[in-house]
PDB file of N, CA and C in Angstrom:
ATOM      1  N   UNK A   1     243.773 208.350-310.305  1.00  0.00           N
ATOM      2  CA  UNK A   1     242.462 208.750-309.887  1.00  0.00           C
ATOM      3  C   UNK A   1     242.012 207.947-308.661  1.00  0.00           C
ATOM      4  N   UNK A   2     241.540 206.845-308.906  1.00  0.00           N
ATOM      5  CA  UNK A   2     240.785 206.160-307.920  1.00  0.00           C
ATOM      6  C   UNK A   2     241.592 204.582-307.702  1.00  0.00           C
ATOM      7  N   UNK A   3     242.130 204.205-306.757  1.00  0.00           N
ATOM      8  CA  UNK A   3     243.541 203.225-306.661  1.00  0.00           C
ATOM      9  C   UNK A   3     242.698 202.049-307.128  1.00  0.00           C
ATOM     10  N   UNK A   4     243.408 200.752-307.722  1.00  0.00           N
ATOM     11  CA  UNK A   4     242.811 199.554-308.235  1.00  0.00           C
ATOM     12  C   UNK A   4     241.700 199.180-307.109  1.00  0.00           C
ATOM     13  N   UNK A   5     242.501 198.654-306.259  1.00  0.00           N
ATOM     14  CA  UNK A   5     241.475 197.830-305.515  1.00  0.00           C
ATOM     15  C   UNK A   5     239.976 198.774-305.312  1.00  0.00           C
ATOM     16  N   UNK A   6     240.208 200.142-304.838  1.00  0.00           N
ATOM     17  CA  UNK A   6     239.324 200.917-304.633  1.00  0.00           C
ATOM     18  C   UNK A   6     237.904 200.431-305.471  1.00  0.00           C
ATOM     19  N   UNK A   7     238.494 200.910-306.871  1.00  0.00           N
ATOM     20  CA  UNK A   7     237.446 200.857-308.357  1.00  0.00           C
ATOM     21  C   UNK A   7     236.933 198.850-308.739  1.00  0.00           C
ATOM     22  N   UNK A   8     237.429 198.200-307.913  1.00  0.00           N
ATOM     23  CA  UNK A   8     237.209 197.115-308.112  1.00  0.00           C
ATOM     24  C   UNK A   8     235.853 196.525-306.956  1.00  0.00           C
ATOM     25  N   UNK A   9     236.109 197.381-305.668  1.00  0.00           N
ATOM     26  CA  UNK A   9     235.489 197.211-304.548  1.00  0.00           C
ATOM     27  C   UNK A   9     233.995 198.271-304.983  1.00  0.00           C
ATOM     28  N   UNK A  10     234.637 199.311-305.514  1.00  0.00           N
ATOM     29  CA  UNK A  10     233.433 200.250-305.391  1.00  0.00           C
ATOM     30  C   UNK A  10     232.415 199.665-306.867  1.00  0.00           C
ATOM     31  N   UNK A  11     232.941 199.219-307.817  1.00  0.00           N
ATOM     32  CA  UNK A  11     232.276 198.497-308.893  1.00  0.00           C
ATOM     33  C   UNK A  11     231.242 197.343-308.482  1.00  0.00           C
ATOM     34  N   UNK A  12     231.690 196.749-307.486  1.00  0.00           N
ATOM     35  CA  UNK A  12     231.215 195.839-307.128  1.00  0.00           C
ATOM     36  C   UNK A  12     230.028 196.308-305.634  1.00  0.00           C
ATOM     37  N   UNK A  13     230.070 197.151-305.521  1.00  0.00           N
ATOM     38  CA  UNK A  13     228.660 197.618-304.640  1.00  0.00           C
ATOM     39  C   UNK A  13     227.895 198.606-305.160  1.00  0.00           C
ATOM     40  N   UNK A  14     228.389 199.629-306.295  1.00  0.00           N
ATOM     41  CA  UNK A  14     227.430 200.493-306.585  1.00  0.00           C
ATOM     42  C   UNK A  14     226.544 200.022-308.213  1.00  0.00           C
ATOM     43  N   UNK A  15     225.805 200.460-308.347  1.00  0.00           N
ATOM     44  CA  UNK A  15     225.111 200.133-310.165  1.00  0.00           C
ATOM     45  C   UNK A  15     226.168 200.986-311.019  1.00  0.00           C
ATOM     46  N   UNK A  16     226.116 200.054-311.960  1.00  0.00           N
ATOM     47  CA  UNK A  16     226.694 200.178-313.476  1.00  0.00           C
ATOM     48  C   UNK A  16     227.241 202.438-313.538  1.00  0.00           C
ATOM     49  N   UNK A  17     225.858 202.822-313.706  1.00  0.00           N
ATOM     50  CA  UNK A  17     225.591 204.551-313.397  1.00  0.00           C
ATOM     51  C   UNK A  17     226.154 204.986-312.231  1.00  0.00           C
ATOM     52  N   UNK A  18     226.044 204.751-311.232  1.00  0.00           N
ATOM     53  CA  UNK A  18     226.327 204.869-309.765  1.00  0.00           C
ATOM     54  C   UNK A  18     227.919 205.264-309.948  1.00  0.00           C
ATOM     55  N   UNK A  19     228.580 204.057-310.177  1.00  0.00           N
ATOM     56  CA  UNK A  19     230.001 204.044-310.093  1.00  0.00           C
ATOM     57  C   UNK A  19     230.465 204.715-311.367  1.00  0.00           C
ATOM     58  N   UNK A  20     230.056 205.156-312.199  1.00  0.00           N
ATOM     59  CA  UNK A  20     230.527 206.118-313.872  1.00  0.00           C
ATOM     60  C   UNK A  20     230.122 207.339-312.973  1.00  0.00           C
ATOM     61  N   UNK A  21     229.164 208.028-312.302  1.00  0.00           N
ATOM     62  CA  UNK A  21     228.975 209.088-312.112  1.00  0.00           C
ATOM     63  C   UNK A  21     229.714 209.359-310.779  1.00  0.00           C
ATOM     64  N   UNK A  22     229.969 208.596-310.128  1.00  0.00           N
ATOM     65  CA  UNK A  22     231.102 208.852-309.057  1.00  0.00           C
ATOM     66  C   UNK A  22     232.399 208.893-309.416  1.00  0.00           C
ATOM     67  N   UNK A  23     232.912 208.440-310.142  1.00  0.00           N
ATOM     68  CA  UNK A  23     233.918 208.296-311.094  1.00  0.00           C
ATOM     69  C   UNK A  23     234.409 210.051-311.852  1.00  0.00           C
ATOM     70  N   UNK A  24     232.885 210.328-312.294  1.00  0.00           N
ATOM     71  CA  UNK A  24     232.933 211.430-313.262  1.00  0.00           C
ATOM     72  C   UNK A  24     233.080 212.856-311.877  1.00  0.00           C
ATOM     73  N   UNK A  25     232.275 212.441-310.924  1.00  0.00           N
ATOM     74  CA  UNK A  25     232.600 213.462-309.920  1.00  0.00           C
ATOM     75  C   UNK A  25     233.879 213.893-309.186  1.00  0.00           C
ATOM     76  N   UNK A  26     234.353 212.314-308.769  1.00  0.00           N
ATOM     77  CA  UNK A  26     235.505 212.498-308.234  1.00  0.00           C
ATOM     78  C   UNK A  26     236.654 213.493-309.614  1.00  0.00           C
ATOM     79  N   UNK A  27     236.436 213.080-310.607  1.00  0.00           N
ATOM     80  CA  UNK A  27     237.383 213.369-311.490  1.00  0.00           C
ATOM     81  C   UNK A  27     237.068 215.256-311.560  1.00  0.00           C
ATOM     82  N   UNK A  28     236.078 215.286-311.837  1.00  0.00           N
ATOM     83  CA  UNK A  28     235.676 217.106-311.705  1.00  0.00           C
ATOM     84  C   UNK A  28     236.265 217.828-310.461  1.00  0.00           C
ATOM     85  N   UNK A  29     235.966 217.177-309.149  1.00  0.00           N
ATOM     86  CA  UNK A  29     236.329 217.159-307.670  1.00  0.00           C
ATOM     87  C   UNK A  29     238.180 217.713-308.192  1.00  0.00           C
ATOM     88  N   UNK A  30     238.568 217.115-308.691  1.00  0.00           N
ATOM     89  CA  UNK A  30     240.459 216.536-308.989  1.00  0.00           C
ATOM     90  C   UNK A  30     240.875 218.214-309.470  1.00  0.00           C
ATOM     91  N   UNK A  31     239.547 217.912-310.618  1.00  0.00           N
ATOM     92  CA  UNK A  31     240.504 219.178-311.740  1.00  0.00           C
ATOM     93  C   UNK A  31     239.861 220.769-311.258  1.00  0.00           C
ATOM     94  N   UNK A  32     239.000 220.846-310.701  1.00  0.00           N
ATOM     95  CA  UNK A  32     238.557 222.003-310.175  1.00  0.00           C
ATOM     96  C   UNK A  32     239.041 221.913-308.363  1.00  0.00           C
ATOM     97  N   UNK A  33     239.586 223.527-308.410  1.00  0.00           N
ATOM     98  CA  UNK A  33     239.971 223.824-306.658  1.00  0.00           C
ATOM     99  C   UNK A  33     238.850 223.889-306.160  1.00  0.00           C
ATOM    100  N   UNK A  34     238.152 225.205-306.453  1.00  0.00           N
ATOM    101  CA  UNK A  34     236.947 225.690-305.732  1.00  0.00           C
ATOM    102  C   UNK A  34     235.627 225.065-306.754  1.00  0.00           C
ATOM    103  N   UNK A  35     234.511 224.301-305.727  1.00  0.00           N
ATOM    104  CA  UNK A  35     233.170 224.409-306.324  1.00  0.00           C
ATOM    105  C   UNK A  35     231.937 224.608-305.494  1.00  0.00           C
ATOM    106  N   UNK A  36     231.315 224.058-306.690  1.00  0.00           N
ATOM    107  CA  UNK A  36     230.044 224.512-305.423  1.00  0.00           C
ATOM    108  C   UNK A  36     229.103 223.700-306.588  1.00  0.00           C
ATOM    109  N   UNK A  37     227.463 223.175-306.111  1.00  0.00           N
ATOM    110  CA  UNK A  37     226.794 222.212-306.411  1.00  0.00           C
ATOM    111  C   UNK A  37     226.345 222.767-307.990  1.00  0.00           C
ATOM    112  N   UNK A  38     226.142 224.364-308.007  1.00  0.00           N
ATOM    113  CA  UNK A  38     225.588 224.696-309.247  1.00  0.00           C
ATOM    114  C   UNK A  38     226.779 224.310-310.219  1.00  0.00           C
ATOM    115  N   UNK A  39     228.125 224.482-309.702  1.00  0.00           N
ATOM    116  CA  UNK A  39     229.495 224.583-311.155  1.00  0.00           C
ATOM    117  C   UNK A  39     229.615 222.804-311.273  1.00  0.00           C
ATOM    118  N   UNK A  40     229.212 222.283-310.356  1.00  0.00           N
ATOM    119  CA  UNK A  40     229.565 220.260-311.075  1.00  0.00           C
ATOM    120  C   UNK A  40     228.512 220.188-311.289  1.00  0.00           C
ATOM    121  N   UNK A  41     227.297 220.534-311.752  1.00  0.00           N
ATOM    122  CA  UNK A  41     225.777 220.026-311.884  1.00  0.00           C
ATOM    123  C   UNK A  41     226.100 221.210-313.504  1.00  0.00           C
ATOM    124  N   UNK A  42     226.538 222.483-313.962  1.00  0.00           N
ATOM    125  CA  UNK A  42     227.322 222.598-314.849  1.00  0.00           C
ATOM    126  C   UNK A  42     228.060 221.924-315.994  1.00  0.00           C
ATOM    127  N   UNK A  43     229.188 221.732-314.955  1.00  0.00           N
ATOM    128  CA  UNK A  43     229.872 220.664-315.702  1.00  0.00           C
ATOM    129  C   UNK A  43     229.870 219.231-315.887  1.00  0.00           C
ATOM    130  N   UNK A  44     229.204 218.816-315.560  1.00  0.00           N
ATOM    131  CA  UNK A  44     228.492 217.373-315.884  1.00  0.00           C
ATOM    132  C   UNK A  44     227.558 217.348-316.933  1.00  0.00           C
ATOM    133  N   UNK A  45     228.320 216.315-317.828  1.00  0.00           N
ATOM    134  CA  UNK A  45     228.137 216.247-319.101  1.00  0.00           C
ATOM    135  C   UNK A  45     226.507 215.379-319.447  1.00  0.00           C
ATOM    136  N   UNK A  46     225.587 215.550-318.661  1.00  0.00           N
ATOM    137  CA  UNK A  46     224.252 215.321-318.546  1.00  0.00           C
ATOM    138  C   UNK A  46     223.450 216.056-319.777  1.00  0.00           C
ATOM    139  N   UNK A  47     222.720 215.455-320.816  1.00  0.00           N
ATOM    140  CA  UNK A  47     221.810 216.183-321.871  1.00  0.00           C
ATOM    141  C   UNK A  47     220.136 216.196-321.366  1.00  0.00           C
ATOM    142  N   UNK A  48     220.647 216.686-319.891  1.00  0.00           N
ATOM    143  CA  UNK A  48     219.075 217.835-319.070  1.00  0.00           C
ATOM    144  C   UNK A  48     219.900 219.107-318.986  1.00  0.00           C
ATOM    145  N   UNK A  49     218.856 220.130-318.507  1.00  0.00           N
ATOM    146  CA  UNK A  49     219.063 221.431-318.079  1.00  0.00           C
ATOM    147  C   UNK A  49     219.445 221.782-316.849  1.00  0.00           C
ATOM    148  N   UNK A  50     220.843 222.639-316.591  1.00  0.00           N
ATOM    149  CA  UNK A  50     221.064 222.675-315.591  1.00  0.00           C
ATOM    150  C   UNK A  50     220.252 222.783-313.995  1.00  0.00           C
ATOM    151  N   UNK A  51     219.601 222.870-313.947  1.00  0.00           N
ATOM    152  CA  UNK A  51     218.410 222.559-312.886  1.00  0.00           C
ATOM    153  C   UNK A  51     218.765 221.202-312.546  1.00  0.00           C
ATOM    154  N   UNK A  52     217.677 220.396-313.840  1.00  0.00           N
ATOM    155  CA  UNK A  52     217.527 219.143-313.464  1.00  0.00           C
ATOM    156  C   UNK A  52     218.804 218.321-312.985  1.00  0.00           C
ATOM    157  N   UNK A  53     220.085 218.904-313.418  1.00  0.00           N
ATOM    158  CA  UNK A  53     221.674 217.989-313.286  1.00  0.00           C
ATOM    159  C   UNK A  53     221.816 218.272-312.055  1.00  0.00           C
ATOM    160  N   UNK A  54     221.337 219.602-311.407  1.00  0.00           N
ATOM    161  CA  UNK A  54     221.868 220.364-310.118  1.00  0.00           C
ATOM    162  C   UNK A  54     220.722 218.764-308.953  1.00  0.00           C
ATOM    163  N   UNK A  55     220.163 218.876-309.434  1.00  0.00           N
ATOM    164  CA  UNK A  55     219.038 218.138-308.294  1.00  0.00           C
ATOM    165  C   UNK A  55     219.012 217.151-309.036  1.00  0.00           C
ATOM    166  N   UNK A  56     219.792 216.053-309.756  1.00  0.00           N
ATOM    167  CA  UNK A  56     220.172 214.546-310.102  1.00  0.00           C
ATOM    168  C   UNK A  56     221.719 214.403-309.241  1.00  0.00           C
ATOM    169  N   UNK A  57     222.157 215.630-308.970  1.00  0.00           N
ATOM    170  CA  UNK A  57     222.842 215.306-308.457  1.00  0.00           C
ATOM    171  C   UNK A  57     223.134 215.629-307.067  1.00  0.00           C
ATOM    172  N   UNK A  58     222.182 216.156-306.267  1.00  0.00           N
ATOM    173  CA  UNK A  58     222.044 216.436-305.209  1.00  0.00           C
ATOM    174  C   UNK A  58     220.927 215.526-304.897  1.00  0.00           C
ATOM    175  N   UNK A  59     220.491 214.310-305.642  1.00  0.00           N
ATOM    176  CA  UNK A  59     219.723 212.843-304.889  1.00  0.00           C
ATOM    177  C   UNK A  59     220.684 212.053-304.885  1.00  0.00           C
ATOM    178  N   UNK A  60     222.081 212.028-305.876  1.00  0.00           N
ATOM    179  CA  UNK A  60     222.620 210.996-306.139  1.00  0.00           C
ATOM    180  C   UNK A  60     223.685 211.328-305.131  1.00  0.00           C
ATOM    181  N   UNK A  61     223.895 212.514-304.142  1.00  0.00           N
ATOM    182  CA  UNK A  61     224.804 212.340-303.173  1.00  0.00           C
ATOM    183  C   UNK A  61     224.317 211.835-302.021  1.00  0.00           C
ATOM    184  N   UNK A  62     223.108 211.688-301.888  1.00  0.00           N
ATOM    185  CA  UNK A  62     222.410 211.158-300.677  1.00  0.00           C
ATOM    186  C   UNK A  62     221.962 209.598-300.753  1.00  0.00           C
ATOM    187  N   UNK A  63     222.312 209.210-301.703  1.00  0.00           N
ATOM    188  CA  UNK A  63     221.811 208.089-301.825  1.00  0.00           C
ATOM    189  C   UNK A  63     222.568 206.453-300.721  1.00  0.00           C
ATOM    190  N   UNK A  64     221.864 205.996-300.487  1.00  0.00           N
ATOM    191  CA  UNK A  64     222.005 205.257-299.038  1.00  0.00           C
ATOM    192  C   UNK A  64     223.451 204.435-299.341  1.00  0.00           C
ATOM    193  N   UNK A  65     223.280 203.871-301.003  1.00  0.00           N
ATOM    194  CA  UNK A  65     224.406 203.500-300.945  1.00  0.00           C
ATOM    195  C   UNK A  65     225.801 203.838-301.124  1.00  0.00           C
ATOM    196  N   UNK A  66     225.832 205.776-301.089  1.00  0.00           N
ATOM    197  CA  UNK A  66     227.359 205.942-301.053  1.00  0.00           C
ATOM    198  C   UNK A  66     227.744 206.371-299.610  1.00  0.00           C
ATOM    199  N   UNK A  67     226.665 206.036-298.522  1.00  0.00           N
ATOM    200  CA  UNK A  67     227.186 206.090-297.207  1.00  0.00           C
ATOM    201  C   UNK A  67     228.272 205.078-297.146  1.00  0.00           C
ATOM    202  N   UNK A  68     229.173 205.658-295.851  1.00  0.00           N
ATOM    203  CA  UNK A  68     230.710 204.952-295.582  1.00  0.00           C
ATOM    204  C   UNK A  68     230.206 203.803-295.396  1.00  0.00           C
ATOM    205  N   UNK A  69     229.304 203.382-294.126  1.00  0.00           N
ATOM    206  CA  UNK A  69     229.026 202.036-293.319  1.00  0.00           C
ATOM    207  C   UNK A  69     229.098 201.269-294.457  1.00  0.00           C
ATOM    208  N   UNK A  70     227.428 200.990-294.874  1.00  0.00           N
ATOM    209  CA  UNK A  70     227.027 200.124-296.127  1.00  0.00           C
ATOM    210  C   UNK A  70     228.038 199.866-297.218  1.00  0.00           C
ATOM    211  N   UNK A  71     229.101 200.397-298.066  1.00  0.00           N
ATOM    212  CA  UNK A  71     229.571 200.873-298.580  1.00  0.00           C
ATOM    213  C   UNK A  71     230.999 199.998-298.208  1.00  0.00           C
ATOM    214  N   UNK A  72     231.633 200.040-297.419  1.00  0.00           N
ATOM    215  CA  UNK A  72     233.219 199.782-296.789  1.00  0.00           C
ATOM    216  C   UNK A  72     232.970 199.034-295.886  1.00  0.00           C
ATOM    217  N   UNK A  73     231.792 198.112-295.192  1.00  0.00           N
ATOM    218  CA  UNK A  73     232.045 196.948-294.334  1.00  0.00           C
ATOM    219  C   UNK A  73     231.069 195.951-294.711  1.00  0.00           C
TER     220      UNK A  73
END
C-alpha cells in the first residue's frame, strides 16, 4: 500500500484521523478503477449519511495539511 518510510513520515505530520482516513482513501483509490466523489464518500465506512461523508470528504481533501509543500519539506 503505502511504502514504510512513507507511513512513518506521513504519521508524523498528519492527526491520528487525518492519516487513518488517507490511508482508508488511498486503499479505496487501489481497489476501485473508476470513481468519482459520490462512490468513495459511498464507500467510506463513515456512520453519517451519504451527503454528509460526500462533503467530510470533500473538506478533508482540501485541507492545508495534505498540500505537497507543507507536507514533504
Amino acid at each position: 500500500m503505502i511504502p514504510q518510510f512513507y507511513q512513518i513520515h506521513l504519521q508524523q505530520q498528519l492527526k491520528n484521523t487525518e492519516y487513518l482516513t488517507l490511508k482508508l482513501l488511498i486503499y479505496l483509490l487501489q481497489s476501485h478503477k473508476q470513481v468519482s466523489m459520490e462512490l468513495l464518500a459511498t464507500l467510506m465506512p463513515y456512520p453519517i449519511q451519504s451527503e454528509s461523508r460526500r462533503r467530510s470528504l470533500q473538506r478533508f481533501l482540501k485541507l492545508d495539511s495534505l498540500q505537497i509543500e507543507p507536507l514533504f519539506l
